[in-house]
N, C-alpha and C. Protein backbone atom coordinates (compact mmCIF):
# COMPACT_ATOMS: atom_id res chain seq x y z
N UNK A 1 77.03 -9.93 33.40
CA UNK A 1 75.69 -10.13 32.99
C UNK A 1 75.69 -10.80 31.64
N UNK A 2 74.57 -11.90 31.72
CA UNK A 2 74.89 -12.50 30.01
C UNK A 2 73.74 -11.92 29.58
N UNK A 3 73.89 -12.15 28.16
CA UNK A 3 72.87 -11.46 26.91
C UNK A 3 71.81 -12.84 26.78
N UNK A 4 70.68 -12.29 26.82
CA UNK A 4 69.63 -13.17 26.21
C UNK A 4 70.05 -14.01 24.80
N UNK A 5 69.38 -15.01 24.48
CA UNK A 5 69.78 -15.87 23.51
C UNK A 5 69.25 -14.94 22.04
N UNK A 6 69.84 -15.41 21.11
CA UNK A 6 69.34 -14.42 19.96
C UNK A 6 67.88 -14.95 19.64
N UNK A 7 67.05 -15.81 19.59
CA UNK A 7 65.75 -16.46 19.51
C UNK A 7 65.07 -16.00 21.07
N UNK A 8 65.40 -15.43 21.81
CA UNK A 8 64.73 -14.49 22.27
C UNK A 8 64.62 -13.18 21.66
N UNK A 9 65.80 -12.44 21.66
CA UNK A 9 65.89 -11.39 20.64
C UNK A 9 64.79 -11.35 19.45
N UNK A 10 64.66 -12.12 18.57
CA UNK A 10 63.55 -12.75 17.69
C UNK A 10 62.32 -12.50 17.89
N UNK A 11 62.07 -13.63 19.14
CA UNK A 11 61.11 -13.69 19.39
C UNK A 11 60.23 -11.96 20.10
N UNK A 12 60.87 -11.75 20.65
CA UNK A 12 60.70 -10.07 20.95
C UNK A 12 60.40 -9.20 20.08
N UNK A 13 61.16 -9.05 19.18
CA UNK A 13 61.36 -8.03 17.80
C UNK A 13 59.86 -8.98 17.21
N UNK A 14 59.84 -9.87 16.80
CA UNK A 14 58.23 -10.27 16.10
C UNK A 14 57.18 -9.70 16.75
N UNK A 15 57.09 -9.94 18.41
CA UNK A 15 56.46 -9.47 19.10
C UNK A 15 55.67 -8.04 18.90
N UNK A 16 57.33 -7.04 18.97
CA UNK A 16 57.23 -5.76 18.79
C UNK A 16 56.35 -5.04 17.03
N UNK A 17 56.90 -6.16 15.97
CA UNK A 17 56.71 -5.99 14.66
C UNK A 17 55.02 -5.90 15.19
N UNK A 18 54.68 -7.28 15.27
CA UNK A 18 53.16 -7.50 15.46
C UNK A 18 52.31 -6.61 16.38
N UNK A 19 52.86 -6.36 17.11
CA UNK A 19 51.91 -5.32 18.05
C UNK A 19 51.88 -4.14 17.10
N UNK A 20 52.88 -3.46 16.24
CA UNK A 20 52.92 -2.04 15.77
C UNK A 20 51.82 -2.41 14.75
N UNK A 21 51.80 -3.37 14.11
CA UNK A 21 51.04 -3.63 13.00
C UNK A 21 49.60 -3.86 13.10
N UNK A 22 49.40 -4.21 14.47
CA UNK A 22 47.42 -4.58 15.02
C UNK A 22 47.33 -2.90 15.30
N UNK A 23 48.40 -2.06 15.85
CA UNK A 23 48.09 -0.70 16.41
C UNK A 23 47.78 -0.26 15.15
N UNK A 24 48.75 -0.10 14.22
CA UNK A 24 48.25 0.64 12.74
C UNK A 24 46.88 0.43 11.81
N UNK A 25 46.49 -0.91 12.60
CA UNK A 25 45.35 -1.17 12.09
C UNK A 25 43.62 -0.84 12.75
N UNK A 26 44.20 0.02 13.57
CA UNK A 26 42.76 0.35 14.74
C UNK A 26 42.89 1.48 14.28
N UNK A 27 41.70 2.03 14.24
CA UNK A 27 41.10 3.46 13.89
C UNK A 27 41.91 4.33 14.78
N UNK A 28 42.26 5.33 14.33
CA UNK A 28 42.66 6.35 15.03
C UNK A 28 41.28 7.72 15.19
N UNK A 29 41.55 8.99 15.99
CA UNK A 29 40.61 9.52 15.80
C UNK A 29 39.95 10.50 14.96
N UNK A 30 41.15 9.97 13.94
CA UNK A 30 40.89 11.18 12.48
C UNK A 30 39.95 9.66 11.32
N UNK A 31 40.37 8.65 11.86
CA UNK A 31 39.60 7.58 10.97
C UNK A 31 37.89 7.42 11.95
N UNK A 32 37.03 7.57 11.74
CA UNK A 32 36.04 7.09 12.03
C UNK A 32 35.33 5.82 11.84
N UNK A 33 34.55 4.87 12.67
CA UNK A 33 34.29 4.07 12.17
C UNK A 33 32.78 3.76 11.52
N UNK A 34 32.52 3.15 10.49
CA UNK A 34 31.41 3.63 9.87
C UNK A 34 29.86 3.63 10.74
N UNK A 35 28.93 4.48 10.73
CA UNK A 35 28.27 4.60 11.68
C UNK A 35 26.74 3.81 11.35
N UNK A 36 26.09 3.05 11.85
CA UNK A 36 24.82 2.58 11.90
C UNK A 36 23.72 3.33 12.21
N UNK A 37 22.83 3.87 10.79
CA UNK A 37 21.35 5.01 11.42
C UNK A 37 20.19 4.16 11.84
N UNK A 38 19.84 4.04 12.38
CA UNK A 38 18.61 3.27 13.29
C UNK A 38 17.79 4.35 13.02
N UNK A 39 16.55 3.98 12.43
CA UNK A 39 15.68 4.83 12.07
C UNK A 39 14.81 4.33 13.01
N UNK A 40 14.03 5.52 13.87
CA UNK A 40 13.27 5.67 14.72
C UNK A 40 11.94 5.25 13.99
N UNK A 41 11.23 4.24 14.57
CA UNK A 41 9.83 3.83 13.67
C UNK A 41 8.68 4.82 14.29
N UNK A 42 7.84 5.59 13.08
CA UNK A 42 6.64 6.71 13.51
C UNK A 42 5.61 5.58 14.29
N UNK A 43 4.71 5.84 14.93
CA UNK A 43 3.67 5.51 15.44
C UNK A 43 2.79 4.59 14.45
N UNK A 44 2.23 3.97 15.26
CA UNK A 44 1.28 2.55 14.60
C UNK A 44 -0.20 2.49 15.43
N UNK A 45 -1.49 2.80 14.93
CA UNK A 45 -2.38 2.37 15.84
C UNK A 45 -3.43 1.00 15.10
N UNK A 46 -3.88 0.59 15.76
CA UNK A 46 -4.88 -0.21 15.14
C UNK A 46 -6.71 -0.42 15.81
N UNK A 47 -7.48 -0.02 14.90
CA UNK A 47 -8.71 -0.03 15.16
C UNK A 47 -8.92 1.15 15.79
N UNK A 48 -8.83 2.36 15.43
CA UNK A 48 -8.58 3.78 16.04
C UNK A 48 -9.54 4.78 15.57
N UNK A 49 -9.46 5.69 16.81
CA UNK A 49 -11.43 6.16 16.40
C UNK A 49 -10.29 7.69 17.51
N UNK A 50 -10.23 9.01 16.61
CA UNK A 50 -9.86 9.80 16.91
C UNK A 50 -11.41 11.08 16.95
N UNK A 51 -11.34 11.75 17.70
CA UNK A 51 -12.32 12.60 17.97
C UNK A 51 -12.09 14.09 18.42
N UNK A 52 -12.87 14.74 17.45
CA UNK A 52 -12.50 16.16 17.37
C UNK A 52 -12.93 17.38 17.84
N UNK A 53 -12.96 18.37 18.92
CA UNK A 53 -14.10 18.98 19.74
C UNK A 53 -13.89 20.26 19.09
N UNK A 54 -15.28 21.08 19.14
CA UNK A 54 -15.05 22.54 18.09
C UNK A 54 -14.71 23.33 19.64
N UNK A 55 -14.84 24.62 19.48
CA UNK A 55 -14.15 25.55 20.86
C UNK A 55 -15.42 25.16 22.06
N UNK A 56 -16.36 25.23 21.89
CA UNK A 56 -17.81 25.14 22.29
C UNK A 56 -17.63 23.42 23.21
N UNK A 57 -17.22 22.70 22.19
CA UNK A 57 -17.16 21.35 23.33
C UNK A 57 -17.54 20.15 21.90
N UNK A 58 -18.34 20.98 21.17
CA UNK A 58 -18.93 20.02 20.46
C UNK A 58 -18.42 18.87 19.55
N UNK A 59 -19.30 18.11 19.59
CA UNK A 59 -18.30 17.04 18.62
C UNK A 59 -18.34 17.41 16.81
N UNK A 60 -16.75 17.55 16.39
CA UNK A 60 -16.76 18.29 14.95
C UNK A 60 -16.33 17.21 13.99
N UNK A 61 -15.50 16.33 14.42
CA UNK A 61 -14.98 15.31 13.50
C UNK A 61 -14.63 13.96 14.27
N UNK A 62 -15.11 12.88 13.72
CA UNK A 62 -14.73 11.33 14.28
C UNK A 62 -14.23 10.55 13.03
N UNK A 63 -12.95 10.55 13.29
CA UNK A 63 -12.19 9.49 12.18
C UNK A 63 -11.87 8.34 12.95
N UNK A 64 -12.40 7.51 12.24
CA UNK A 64 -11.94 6.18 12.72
C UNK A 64 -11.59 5.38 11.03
N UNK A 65 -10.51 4.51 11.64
CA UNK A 65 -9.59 3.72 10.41
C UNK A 65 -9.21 1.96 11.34
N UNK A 66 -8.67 1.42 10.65
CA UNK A 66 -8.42 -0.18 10.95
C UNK A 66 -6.74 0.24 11.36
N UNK A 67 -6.43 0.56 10.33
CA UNK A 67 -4.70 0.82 10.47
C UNK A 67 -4.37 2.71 10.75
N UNK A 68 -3.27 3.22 10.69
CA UNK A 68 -2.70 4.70 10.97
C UNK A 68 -1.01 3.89 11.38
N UNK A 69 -0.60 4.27 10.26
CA UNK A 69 0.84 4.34 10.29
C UNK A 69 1.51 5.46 10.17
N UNK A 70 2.29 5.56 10.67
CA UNK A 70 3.18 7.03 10.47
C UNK A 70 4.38 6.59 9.80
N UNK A 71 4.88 7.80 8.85
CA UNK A 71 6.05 7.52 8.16
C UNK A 71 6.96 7.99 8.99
N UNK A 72 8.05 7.63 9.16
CA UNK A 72 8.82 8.03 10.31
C UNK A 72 9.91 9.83 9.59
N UNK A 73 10.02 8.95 8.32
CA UNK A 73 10.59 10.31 7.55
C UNK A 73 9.81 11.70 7.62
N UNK A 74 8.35 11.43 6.81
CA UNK A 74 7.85 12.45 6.39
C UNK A 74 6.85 12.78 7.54
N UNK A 75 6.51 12.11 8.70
CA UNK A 75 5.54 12.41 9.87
C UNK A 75 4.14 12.51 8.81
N UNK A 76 4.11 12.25 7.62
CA UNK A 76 2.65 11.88 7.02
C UNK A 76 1.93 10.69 7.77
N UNK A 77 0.81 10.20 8.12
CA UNK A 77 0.17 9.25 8.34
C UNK A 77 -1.13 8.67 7.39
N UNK A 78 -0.41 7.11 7.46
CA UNK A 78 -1.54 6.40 6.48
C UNK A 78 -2.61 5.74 6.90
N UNK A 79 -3.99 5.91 6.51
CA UNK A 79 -4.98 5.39 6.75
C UNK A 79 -5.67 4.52 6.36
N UNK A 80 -6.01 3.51 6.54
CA UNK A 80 -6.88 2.29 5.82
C UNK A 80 -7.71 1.57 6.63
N UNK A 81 -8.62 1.13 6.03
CA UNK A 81 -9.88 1.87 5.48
C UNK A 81 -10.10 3.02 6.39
N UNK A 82 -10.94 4.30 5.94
CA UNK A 82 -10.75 5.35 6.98
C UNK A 82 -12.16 6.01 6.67
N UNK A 83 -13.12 6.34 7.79
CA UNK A 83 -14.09 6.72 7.67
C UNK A 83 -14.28 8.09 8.57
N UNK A 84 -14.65 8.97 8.39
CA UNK A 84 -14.83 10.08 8.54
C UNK A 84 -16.16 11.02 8.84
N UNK A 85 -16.79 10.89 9.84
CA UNK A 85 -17.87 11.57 10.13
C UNK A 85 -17.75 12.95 10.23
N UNK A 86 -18.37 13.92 9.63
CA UNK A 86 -17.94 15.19 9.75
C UNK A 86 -19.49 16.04 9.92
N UNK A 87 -19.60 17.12 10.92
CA UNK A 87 -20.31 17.83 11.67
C UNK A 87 -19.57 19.09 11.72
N UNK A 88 -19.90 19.60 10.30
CA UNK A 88 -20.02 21.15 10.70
C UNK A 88 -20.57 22.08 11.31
N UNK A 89 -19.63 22.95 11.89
CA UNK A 89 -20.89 24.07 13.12
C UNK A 89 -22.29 24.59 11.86
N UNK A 90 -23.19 24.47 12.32
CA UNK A 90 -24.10 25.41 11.81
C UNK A 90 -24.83 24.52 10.75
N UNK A 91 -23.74 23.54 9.63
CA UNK A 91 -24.55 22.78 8.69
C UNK A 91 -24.57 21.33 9.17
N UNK A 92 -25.09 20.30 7.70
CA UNK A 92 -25.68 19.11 8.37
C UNK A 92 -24.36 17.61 8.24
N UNK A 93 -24.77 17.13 8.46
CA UNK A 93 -23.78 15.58 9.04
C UNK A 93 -23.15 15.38 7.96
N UNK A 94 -22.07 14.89 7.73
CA UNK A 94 -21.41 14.39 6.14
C UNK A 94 -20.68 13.40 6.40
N UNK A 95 -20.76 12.40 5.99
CA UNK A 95 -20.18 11.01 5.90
C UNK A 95 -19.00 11.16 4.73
N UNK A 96 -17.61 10.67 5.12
CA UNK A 96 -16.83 10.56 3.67
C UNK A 96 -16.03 9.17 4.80
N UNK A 97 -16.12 8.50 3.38
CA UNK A 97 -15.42 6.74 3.73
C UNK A 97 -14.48 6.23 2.57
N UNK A 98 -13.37 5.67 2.68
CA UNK A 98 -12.57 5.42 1.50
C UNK A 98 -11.51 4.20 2.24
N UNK A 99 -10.58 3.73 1.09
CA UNK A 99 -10.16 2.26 1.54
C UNK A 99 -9.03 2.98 1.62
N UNK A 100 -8.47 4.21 1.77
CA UNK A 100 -7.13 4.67 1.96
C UNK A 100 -7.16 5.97 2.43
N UNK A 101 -6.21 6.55 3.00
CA UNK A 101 -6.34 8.05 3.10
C UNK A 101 -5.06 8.60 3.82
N UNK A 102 -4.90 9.50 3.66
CA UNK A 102 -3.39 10.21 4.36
C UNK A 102 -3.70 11.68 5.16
N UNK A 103 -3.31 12.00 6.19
CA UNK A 103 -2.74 13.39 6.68
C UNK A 103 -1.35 13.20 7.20
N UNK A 104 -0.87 15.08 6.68
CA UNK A 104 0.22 14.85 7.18
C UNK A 104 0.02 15.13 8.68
N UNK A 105 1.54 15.49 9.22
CA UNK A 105 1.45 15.35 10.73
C UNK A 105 1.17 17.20 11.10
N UNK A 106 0.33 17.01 11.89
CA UNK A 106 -0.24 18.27 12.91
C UNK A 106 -0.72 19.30 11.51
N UNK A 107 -1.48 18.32 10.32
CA UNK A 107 -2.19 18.89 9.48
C UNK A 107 -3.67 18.74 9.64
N UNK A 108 -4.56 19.48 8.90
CA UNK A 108 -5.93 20.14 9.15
C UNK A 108 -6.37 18.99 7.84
N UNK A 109 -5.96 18.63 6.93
CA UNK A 109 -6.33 18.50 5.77
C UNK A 109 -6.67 16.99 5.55
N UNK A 110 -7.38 16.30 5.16
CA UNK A 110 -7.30 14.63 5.38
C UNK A 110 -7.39 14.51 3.58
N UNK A 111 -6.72 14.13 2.72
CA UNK A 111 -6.58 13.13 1.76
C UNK A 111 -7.34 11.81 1.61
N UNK A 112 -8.37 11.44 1.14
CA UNK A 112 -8.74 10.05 0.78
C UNK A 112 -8.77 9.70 -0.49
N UNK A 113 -8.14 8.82 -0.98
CA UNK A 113 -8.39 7.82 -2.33
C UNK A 113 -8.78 6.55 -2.00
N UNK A 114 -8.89 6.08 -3.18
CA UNK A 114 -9.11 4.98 -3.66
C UNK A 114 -10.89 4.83 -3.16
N UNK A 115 -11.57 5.04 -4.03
CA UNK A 115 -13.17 4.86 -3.61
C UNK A 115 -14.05 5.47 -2.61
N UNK A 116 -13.67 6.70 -3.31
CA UNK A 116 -14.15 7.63 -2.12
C UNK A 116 -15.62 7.84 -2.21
N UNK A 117 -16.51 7.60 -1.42
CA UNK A 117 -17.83 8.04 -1.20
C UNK A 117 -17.91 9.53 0.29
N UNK A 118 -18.40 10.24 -0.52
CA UNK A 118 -19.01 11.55 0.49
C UNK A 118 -20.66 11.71 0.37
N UNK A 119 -21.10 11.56 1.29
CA UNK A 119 -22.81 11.40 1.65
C UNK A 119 -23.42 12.77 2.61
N UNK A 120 -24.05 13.10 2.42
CA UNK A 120 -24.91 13.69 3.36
C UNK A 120 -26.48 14.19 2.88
N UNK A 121 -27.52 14.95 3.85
CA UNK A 121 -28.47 15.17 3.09
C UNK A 121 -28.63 16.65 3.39
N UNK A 122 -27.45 17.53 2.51
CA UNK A 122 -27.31 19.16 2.18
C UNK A 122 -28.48 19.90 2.28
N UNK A 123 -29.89 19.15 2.13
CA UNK A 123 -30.98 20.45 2.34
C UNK A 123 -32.07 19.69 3.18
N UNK A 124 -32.75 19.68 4.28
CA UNK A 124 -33.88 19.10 4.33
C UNK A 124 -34.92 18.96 3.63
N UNK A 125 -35.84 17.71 3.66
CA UNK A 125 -36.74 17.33 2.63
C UNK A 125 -36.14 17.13 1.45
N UNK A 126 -35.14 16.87 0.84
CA UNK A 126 -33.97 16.56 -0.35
C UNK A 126 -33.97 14.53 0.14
N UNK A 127 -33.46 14.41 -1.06
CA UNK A 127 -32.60 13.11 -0.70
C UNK A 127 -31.43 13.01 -0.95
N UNK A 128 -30.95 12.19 -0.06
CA UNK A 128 -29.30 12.38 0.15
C UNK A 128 -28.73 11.87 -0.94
N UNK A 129 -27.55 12.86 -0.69
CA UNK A 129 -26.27 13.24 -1.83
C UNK A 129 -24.87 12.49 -1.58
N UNK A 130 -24.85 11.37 -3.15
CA UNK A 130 -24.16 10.35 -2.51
C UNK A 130 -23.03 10.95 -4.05
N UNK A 131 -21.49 10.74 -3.00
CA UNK A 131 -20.70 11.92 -4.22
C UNK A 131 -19.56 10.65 -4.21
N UNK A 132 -19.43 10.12 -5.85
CA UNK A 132 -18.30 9.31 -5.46
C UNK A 132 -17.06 9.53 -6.38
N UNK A 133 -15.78 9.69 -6.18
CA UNK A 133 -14.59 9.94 -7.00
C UNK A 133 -13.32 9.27 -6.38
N UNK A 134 -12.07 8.88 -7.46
CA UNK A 134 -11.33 8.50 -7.17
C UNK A 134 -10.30 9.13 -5.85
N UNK A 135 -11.11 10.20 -5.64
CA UNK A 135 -9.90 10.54 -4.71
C UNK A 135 -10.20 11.83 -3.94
N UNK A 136 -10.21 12.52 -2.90
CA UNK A 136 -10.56 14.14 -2.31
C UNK A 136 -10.13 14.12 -1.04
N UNK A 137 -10.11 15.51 -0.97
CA UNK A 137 -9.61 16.12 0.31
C UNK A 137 -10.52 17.21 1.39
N UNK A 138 -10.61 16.98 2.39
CA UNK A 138 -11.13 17.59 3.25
C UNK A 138 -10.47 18.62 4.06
N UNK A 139 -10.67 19.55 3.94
CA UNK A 139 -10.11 20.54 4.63
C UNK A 139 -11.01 21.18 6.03
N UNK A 140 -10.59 20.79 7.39
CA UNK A 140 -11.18 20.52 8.38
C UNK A 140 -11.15 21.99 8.82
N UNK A 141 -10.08 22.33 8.73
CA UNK A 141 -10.28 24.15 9.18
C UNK A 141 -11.35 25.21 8.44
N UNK A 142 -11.77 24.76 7.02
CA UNK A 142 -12.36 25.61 6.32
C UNK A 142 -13.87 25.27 6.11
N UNK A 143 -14.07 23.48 6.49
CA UNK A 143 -15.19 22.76 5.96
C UNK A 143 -15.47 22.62 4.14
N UNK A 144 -14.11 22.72 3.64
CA UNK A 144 -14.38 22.25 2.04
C UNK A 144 -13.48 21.54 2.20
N UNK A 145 -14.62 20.05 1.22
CA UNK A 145 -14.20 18.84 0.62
C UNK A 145 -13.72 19.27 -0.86
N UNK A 146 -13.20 18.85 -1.61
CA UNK A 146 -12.45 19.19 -2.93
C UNK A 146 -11.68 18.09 -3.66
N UNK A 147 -11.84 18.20 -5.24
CA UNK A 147 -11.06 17.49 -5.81
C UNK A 147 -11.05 17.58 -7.51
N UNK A 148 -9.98 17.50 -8.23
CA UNK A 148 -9.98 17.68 -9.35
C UNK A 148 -10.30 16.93 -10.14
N UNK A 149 -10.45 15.33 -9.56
CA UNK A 149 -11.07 14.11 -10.47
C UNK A 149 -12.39 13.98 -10.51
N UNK A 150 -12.90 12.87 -11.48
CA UNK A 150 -13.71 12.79 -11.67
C UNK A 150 -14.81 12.74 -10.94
N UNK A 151 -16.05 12.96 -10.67
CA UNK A 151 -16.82 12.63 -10.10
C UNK A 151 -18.20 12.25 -10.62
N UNK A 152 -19.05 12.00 -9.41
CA UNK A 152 -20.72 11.14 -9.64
C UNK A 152 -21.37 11.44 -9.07
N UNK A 153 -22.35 11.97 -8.56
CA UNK A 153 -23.50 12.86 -7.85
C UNK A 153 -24.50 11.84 -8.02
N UNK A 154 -25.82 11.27 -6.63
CA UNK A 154 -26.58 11.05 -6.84
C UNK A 154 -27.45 11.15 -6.04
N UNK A 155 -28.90 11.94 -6.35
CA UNK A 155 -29.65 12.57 -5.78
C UNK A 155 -31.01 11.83 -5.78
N UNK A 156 -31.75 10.70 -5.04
CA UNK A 156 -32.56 10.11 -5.34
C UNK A 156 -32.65 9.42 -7.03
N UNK A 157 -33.43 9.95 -7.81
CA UNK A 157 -33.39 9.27 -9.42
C UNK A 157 -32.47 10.54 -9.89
N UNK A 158 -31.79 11.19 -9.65
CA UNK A 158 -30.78 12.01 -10.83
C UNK A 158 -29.20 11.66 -10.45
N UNK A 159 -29.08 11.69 -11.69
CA UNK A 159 -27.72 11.58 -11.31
C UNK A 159 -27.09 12.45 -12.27
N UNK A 160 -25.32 12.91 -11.76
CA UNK A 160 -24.78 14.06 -12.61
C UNK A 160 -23.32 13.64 -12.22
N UNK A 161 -22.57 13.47 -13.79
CA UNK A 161 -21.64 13.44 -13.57
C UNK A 161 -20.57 14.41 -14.29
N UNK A 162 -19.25 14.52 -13.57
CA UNK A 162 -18.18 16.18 -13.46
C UNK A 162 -16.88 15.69 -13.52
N UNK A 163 -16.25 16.63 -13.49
CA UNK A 163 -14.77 16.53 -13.50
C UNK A 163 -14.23 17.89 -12.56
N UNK A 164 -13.87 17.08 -11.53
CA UNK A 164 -13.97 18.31 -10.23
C UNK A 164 -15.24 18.99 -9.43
N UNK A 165 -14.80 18.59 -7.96
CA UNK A 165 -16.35 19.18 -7.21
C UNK A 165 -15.12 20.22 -6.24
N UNK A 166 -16.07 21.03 -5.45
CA UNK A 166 -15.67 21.92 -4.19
C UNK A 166 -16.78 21.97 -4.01
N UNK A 167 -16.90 21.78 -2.28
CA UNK A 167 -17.93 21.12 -1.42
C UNK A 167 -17.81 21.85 -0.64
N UNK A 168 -18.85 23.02 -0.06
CA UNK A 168 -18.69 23.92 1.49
C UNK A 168 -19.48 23.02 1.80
N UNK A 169 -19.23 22.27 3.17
CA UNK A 169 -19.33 21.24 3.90
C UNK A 169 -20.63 22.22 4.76
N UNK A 170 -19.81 23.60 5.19
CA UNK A 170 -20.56 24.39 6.57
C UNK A 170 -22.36 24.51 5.97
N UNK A 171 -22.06 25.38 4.55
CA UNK A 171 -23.19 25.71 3.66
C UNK A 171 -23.64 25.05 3.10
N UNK A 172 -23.42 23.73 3.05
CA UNK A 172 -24.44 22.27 2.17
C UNK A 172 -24.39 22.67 0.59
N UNK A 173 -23.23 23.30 0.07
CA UNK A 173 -23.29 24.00 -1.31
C UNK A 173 -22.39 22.89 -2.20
N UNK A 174 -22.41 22.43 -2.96
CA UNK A 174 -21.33 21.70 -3.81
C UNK A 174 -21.33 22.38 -5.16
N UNK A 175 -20.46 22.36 -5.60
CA UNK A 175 -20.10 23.31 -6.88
C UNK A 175 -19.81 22.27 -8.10
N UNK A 176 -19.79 22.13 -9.36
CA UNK A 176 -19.09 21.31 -9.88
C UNK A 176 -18.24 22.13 -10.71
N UNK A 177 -17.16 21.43 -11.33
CA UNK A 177 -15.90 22.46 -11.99
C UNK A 177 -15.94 22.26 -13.48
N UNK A 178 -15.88 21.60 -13.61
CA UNK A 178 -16.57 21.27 -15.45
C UNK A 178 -16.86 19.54 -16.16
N UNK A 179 -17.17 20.09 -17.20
CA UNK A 179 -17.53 18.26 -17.65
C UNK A 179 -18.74 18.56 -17.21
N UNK A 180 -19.32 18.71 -17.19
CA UNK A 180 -20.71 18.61 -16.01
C UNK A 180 -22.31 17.78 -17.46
N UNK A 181 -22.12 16.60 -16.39
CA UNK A 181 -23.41 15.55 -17.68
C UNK A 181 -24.33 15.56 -16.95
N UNK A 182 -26.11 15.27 -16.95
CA UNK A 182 -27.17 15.10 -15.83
C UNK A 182 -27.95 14.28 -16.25
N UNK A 183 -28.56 13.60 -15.46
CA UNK A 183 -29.82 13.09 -15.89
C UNK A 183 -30.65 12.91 -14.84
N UNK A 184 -32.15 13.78 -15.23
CA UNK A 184 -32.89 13.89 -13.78
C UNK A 184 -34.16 13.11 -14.11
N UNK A 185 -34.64 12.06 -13.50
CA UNK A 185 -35.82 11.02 -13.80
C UNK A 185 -36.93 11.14 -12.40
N UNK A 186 -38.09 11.90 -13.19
CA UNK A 186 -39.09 11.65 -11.87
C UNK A 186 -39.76 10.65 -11.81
């Protein structure tokens, strides 16, 4: 039997070199390879008009907004522009409208800033109560609107301005928290 030529030999042994050297270079299963997080995107609606029934059937809340984004992290959702019809059992209609607003997810509570107007007319034979502040929150389980900023009250010719309101929505009662300025013109 003859022996292969030595440039086969060579050529073999490189062979062998090179293969050990692509193997040493592939992950083994103690090396991992680095992993890609694909973040799941939250929900998106547009031109959206959500509606809220009390136990009875009745209609308790209609939010409607242009945008509702969901954060995919925090399951908060953002609202813009977002308007808010609210119908408490027992008391009267309340309008709150603002160019922004947030709830979180499978929360009771709605957040609005940026130019918030809250309207309604709290007593019959009154004129309606137009409440405006940088920013408040509605709390849908309890029927109080609330907020620690500033605010503006205006009641036909009076107007009164505060620093912090709490609003029983059910009882047509608004409270102011201090600062409290007035001016009533018949």
């Amino acid at each position: 039997m003859k022996s292969p030529p030595f440039s086969t030999l060579t050529l073999l042994a490189v062979l062998a070199a090179g293969s050990w050297w692509l193997v040493r270079r592939l992950p083994t299963d103690e090396q991992t390879l680095p992993t890609v997080s694909l973040e799941q995107p939250g929900y998106y609606l547009r031109d959206a008009t959500v509606m809220e029934t009390d136990d009875a059937g009745r209609l308790a809340l209609k939010l409607t907004t242009k945008t509702a984004d969901q954060d995919p992290k925090s399951g908060e959702i953002q609202l813009s522009p977002v308007r808010v019809d609210y119908f408490p059992e027992g008391g009267s209609a309340w309008l709150l409208t603002a160019q922004n607003g947030r709830l979180p997810e499978n929360g009771r509570v709605v957040t609005l800033y940026d130019q918030v107007t809250l309207s309604g007319t709290p007593l019959a034979k009154q004129a309606a109560a137009i409440v405006r502040s940088p920013t408040m929150s509605l709390d849908t389980t309890t029927s109080i609107a609330s907020t620690s900023a500033p605010v503006s009250i205006e009641m036909g010719s009076r107007q009164v301005t505060a620093t912090g309101l709490w609003a029983d929505l059910k009882q047509d009662r608004l409270t102011l928290k201090s600062d409290v300025k007035g001016q009533y013109v018949r």
